[in-house]
ModelCIF file with pLDDT and N, C-alpha, C, O atoms, coordinates in Angstrom:
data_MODEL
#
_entry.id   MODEL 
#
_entity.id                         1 
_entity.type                       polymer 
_entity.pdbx_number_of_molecules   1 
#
_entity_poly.entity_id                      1 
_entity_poly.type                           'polypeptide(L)' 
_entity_poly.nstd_linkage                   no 
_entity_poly.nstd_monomer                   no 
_entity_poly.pdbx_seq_one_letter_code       
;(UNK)(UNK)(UNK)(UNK)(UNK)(UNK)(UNK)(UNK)(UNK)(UNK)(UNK)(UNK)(UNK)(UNK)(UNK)(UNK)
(UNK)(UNK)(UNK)(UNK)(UNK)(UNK)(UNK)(UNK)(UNK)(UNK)(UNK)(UNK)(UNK)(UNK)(UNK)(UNK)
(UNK)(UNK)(UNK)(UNK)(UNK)(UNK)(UNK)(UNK)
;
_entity_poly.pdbx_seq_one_letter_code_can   XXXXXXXXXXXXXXXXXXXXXXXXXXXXXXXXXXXXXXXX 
_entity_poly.pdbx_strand_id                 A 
#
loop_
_entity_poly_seq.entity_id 
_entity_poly_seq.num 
_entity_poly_seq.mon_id 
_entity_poly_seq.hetero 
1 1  UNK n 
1 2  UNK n 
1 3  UNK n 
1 4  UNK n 
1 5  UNK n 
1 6  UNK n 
1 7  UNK n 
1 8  UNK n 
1 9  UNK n 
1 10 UNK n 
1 11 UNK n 
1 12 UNK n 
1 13 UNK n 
1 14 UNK n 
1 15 UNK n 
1 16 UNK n 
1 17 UNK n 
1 18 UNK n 
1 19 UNK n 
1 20 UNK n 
1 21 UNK n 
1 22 UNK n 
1 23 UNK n 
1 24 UNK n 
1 25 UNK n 
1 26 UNK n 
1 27 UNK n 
1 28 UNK n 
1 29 UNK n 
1 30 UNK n 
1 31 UNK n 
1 32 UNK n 
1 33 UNK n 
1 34 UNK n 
1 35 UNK n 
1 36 UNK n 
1 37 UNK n 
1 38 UNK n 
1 39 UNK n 
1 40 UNK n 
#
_struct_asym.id          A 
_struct_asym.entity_id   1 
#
loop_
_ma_qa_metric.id 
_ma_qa_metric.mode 
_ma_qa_metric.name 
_ma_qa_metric.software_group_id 
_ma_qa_metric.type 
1 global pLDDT . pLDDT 
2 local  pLDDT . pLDDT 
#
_ma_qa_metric_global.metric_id      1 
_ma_qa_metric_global.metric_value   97.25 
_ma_qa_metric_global.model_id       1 
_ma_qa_metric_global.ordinal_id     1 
#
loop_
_ma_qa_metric_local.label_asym_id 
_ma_qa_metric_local.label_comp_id 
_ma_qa_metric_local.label_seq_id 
_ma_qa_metric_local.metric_id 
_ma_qa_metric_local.metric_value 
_ma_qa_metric_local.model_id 
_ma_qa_metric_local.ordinal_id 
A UNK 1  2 98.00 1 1  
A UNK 2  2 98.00 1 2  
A UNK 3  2 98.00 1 3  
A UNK 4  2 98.00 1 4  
A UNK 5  2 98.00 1 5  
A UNK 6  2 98.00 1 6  
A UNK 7  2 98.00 1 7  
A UNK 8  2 98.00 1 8  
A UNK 9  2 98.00 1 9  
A UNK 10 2 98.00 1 10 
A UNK 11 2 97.00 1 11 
A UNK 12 2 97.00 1 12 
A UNK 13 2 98.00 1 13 
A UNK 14 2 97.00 1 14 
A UNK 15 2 97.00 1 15 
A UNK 16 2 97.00 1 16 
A UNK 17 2 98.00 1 17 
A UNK 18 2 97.00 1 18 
A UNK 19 2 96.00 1 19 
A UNK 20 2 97.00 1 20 
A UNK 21 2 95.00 1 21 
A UNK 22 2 97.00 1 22 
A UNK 23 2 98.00 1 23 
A UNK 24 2 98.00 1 24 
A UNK 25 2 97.00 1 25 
A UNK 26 2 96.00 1 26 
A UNK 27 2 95.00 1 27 
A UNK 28 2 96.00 1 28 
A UNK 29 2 97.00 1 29 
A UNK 30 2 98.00 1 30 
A UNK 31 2 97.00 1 31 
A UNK 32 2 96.00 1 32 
A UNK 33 2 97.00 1 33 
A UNK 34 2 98.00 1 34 
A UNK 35 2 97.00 1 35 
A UNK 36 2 98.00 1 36 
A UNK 37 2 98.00 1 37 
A UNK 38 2 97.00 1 38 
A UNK 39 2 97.00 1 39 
A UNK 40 2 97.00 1 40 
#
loop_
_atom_site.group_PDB 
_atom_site.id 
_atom_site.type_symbol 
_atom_site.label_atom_id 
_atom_site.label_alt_id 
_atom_site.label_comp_id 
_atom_site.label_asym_id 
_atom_site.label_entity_id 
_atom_site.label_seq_id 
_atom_site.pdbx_PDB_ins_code 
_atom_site.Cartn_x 
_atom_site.Cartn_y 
_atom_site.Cartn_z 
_atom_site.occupancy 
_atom_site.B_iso_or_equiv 
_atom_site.pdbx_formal_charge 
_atom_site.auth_seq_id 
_atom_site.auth_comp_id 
_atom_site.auth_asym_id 
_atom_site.auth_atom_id 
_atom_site.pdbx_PDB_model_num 
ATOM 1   N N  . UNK A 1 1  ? 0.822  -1.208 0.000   1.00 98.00 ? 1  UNK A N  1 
ATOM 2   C CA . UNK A 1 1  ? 0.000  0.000  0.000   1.00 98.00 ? 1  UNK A CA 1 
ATOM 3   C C  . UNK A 1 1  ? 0.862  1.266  0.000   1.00 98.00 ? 1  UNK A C  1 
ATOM 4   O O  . UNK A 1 1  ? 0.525  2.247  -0.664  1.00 98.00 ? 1  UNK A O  1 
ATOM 5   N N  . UNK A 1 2  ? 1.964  1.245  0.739   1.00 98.00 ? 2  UNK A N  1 
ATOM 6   C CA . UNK A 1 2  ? 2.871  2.117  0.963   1.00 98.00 ? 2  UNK A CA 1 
ATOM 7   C C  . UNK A 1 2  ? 3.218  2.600  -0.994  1.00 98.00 ? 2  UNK A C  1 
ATOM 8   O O  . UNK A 1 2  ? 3.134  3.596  -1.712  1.00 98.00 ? 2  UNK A O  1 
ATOM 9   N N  . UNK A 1 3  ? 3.554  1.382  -1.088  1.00 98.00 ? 3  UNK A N  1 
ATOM 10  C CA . UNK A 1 3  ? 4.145  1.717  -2.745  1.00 98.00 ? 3  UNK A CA 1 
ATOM 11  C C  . UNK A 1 3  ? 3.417  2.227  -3.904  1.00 98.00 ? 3  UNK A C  1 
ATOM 12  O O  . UNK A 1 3  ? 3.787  2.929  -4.845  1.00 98.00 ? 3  UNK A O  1 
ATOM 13  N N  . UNK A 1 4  ? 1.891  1.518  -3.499  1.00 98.00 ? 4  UNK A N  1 
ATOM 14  C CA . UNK A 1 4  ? 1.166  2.195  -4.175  1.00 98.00 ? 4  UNK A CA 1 
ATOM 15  C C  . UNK A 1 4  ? 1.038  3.753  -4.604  1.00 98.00 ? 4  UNK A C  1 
ATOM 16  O O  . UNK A 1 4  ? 1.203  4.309  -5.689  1.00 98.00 ? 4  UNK A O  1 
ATOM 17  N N  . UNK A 1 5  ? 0.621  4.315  -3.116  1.00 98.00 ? 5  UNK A N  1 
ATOM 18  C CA . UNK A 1 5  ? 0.354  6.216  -2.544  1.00 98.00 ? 5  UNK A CA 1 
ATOM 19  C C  . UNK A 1 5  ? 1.793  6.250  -2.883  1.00 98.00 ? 5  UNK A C  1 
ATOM 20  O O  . UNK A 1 5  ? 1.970  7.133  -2.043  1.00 98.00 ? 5  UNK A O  1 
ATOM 21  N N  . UNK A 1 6  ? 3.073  6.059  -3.406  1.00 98.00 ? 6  UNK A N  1 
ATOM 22  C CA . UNK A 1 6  ? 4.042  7.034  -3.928  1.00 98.00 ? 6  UNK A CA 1 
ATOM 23  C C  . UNK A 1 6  ? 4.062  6.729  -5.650  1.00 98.00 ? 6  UNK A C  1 
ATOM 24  O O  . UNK A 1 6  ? 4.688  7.418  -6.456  1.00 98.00 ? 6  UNK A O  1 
ATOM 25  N N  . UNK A 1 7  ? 3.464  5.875  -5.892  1.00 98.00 ? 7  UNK A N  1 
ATOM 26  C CA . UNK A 1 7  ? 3.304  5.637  -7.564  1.00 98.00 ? 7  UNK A CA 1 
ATOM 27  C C  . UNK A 1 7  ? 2.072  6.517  -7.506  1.00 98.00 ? 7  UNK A C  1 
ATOM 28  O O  . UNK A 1 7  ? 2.417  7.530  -8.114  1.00 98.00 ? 7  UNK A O  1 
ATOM 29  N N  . UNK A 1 8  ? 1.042  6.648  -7.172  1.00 98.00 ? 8  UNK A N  1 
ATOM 30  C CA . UNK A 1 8  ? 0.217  7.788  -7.549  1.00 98.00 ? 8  UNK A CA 1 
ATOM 31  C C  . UNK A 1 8  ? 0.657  9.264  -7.337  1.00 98.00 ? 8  UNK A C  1 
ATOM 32  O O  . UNK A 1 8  ? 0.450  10.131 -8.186  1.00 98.00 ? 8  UNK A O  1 
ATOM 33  N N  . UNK A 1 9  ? 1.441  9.554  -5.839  1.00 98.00 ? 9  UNK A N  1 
ATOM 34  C CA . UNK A 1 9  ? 1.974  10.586 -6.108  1.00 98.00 ? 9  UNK A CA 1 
ATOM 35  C C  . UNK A 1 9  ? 3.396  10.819 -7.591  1.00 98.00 ? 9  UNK A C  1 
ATOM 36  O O  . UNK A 1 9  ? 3.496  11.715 -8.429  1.00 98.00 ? 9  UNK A O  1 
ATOM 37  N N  . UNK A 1 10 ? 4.019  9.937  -7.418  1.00 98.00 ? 10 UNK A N  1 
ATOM 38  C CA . UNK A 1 10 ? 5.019  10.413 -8.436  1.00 98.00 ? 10 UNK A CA 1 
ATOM 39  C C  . UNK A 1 10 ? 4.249  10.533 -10.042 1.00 98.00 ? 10 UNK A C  1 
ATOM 40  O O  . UNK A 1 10 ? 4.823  11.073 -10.987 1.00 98.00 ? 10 UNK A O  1 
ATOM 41  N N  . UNK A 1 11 ? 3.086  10.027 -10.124 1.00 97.00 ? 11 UNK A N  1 
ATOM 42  C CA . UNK A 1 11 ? 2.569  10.186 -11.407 1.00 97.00 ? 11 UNK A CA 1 
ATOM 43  C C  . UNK A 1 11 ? 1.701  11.369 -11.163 1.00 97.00 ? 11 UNK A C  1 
ATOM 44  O O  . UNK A 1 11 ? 1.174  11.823 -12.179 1.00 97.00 ? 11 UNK A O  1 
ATOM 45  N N  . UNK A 1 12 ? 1.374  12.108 -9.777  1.00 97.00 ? 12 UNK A N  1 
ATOM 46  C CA . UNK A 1 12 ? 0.634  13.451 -10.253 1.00 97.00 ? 12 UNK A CA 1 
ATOM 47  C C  . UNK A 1 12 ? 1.916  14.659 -9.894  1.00 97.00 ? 12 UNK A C  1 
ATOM 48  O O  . UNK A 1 12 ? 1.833  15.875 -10.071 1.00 97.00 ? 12 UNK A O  1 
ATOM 49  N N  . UNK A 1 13 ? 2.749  14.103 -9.501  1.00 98.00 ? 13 UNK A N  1 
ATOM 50  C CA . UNK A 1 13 ? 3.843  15.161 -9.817  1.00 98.00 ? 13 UNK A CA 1 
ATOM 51  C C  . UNK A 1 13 ? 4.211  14.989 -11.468 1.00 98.00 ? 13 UNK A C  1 
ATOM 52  O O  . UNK A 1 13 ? 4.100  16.080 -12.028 1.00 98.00 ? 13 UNK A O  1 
ATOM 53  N N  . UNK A 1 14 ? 4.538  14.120 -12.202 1.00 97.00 ? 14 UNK A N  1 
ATOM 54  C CA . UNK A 1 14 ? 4.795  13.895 -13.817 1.00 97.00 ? 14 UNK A CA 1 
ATOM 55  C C  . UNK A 1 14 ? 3.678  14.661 -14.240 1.00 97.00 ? 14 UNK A C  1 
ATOM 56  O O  . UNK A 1 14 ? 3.935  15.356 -15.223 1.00 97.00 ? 14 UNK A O  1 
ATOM 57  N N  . UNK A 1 15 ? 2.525  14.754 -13.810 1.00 97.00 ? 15 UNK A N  1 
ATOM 58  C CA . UNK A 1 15 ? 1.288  15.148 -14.618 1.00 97.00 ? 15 UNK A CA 1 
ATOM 59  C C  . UNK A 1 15 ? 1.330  16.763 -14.758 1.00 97.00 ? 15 UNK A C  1 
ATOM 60  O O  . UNK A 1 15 ? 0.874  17.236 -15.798 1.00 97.00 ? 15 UNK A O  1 
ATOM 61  N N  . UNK A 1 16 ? 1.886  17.696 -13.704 1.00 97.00 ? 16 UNK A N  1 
ATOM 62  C CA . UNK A 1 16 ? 1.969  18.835 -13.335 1.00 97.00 ? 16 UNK A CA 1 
ATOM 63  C C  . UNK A 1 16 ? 3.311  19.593 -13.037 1.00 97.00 ? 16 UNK A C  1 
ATOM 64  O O  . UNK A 1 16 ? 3.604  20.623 -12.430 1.00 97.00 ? 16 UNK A O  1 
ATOM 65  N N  . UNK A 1 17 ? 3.888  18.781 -13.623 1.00 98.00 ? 17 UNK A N  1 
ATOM 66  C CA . UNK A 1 17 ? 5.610  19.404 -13.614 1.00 98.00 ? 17 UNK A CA 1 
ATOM 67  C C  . UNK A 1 17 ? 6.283  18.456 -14.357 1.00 98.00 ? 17 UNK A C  1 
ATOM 68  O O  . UNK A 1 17 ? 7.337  18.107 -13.825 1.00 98.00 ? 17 UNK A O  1 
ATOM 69  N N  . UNK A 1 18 ? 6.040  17.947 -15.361 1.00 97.00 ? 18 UNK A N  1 
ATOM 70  C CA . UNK A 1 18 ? 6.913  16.613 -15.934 1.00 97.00 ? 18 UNK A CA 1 
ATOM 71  C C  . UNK A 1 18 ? 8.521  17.135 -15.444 1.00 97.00 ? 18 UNK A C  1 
ATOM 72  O O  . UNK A 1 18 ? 8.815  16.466 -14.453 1.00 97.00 ? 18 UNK A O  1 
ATOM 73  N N  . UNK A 1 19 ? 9.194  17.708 -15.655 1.00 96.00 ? 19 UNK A N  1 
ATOM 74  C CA . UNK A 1 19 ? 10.882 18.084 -15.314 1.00 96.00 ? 19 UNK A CA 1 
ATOM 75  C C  . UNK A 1 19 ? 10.904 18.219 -13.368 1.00 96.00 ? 19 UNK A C  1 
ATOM 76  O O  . UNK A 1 19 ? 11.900 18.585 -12.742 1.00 96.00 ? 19 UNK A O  1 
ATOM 77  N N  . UNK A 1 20 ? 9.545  17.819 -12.714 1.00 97.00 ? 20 UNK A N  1 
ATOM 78  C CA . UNK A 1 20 ? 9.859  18.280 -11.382 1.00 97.00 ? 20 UNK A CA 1 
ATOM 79  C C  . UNK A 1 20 ? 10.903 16.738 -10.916 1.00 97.00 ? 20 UNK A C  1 
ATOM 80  O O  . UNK A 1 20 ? 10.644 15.665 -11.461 1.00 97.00 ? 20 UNK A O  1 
ATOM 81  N N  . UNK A 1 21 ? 11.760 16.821 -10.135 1.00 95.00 ? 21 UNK A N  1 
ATOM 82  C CA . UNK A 1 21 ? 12.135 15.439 -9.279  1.00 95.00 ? 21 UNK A CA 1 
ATOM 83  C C  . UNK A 1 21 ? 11.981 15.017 -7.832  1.00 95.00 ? 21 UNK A C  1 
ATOM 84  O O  . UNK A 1 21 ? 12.000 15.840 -6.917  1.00 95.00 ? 21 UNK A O  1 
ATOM 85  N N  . UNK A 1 22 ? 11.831 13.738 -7.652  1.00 97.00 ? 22 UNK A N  1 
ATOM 86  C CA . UNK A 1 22 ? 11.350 12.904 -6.691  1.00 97.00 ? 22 UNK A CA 1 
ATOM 87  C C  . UNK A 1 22 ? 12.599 12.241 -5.833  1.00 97.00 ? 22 UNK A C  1 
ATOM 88  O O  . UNK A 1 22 ? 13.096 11.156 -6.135  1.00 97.00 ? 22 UNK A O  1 
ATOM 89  N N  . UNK A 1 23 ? 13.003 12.997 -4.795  1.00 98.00 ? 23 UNK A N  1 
ATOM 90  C CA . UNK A 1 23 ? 13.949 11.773 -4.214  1.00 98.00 ? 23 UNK A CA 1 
ATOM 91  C C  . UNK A 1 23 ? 13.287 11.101 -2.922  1.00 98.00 ? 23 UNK A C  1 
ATOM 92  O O  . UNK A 1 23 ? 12.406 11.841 -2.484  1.00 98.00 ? 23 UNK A O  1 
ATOM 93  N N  . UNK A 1 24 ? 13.407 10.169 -2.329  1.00 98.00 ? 24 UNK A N  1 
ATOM 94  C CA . UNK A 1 24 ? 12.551 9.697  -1.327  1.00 98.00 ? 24 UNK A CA 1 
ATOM 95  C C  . UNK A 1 24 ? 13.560 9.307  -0.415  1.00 98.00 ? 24 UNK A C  1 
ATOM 96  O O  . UNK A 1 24 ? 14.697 9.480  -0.854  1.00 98.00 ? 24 UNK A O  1 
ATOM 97  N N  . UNK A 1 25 ? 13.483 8.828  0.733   1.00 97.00 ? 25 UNK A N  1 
ATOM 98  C CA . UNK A 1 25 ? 14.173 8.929  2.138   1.00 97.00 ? 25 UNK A CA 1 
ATOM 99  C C  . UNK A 1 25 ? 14.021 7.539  2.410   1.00 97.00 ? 25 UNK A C  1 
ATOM 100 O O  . UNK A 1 25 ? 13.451 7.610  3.498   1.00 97.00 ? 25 UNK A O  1 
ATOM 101 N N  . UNK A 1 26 ? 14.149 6.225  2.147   1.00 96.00 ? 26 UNK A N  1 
ATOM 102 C CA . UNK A 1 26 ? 13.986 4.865  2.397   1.00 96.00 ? 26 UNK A CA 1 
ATOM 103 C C  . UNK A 1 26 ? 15.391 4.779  3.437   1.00 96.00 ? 26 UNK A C  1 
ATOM 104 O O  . UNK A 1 26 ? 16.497 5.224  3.131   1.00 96.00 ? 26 UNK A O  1 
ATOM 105 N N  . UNK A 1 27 ? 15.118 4.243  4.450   1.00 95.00 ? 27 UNK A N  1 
ATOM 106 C CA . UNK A 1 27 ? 16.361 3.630  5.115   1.00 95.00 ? 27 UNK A CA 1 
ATOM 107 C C  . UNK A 1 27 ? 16.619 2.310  5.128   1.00 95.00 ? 27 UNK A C  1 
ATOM 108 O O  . UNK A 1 27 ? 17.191 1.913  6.142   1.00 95.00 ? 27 UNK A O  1 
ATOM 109 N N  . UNK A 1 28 ? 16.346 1.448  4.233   1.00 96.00 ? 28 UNK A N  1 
ATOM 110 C CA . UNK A 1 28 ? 16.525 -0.096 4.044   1.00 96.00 ? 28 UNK A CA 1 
ATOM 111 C C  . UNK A 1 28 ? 17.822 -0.024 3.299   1.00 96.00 ? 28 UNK A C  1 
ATOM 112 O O  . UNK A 1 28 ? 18.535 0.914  2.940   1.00 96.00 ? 28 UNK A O  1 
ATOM 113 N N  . UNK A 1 29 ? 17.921 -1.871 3.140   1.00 97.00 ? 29 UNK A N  1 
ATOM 114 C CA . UNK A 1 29 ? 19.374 -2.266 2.750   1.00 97.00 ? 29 UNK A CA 1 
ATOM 115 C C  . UNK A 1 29 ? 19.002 -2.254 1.321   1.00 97.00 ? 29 UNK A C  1 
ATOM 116 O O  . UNK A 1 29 ? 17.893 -1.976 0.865   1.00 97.00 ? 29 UNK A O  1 
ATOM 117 N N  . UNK A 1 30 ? 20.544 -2.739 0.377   1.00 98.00 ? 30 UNK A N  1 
ATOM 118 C CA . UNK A 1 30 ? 20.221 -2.537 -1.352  1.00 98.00 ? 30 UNK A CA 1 
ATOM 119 C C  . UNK A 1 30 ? 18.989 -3.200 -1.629  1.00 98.00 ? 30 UNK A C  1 
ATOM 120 O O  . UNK A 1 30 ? 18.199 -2.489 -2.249  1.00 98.00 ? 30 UNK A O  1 
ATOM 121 N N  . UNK A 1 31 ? 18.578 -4.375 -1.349  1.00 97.00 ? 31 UNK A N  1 
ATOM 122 C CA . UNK A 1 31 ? 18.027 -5.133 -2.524  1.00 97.00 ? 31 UNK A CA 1 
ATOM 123 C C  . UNK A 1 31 ? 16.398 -4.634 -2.239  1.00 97.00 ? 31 UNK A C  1 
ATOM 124 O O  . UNK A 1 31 ? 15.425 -4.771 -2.981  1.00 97.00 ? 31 UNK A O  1 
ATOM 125 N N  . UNK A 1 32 ? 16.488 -3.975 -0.818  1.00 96.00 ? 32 UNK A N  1 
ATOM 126 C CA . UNK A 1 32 ? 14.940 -3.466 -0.405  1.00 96.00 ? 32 UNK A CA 1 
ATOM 127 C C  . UNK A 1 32 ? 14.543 -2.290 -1.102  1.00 96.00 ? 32 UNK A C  1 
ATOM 128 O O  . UNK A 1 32 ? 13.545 -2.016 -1.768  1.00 96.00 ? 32 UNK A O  1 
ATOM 129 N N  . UNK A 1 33 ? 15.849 -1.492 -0.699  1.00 97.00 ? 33 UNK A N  1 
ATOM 130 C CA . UNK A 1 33 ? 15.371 -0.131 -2.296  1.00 97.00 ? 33 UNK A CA 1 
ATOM 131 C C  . UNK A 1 33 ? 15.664 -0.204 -3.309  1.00 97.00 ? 33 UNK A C  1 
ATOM 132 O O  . UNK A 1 33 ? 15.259 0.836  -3.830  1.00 97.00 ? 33 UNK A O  1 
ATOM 133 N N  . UNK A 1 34 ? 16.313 -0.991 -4.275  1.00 98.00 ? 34 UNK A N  1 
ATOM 134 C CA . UNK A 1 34 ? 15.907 -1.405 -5.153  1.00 98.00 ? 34 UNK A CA 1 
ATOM 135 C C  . UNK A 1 34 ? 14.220 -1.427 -6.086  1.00 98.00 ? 34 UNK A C  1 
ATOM 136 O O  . UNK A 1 34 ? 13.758 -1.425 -7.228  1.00 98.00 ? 34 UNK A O  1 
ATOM 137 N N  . UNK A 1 35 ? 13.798 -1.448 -4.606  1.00 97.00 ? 35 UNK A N  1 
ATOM 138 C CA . UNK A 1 35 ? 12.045 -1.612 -5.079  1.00 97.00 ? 35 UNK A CA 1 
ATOM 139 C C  . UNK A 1 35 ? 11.759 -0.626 -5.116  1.00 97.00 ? 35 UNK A C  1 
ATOM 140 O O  . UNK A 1 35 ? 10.749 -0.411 -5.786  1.00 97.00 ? 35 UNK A O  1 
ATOM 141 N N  . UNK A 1 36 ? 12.209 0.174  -4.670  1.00 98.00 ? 36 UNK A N  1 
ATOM 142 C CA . UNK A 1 36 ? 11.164 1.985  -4.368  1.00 98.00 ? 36 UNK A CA 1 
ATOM 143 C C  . UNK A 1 36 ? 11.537 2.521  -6.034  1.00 98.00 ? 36 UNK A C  1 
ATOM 144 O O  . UNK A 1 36 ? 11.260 3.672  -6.371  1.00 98.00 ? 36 UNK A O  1 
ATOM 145 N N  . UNK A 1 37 ? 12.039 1.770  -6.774  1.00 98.00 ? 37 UNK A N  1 
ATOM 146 C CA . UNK A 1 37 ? 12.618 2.354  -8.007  1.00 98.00 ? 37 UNK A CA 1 
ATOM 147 C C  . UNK A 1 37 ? 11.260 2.312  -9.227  1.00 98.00 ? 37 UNK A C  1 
ATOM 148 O O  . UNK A 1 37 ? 11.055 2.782  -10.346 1.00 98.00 ? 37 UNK A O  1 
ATOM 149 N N  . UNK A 1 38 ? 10.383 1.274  -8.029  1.00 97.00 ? 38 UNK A N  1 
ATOM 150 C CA . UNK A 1 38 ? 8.969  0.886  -9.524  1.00 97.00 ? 38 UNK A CA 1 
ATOM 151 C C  . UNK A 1 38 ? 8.467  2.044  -8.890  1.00 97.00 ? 38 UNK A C  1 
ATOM 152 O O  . UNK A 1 38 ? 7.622  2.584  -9.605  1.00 97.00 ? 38 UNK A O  1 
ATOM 153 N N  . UNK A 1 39 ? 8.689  2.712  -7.678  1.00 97.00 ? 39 UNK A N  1 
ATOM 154 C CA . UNK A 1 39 ? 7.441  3.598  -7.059  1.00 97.00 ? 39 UNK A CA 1 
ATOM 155 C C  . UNK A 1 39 ? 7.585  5.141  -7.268  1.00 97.00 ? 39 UNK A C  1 
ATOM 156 O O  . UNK A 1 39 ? 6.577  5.824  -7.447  1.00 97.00 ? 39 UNK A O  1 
ATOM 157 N N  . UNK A 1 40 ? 9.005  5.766  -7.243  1.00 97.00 ? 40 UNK A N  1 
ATOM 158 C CA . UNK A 1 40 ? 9.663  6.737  -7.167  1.00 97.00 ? 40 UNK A CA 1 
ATOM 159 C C  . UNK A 1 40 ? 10.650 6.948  -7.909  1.00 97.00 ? 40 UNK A C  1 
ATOM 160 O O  . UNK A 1 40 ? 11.306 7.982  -7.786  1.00 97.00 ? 40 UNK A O  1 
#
C-alpha cells in the first residue's frame, strides 16, 4: 500500500511538472530499495 500512494503521487507530480524530481528517504538495505525504483 505504501508503494502504491508514492506511484500515484510520483505520477501526479509527472502530470503537473513533468521536469519536477522525486527523491525519497527509504532507510533499508540494497536489494529493499531497489524496489522503491517501480514507485519513485
Amino acid at each position: 500500500e505504501t508503494h502504491q500512494v508514492l506511484r500515484e503521487l510520483s505520477a501526479e507530480v509527472r502530470r503537473v511538472k513533468p521536469e519536477a524530481i522525486l527523491i525519497a528517504e527509504n532507510t533499508v538495505g540494497t536489494e529493499a530499495l531497489a524496489k522503491y525504483y517501480a514507485s519513485v
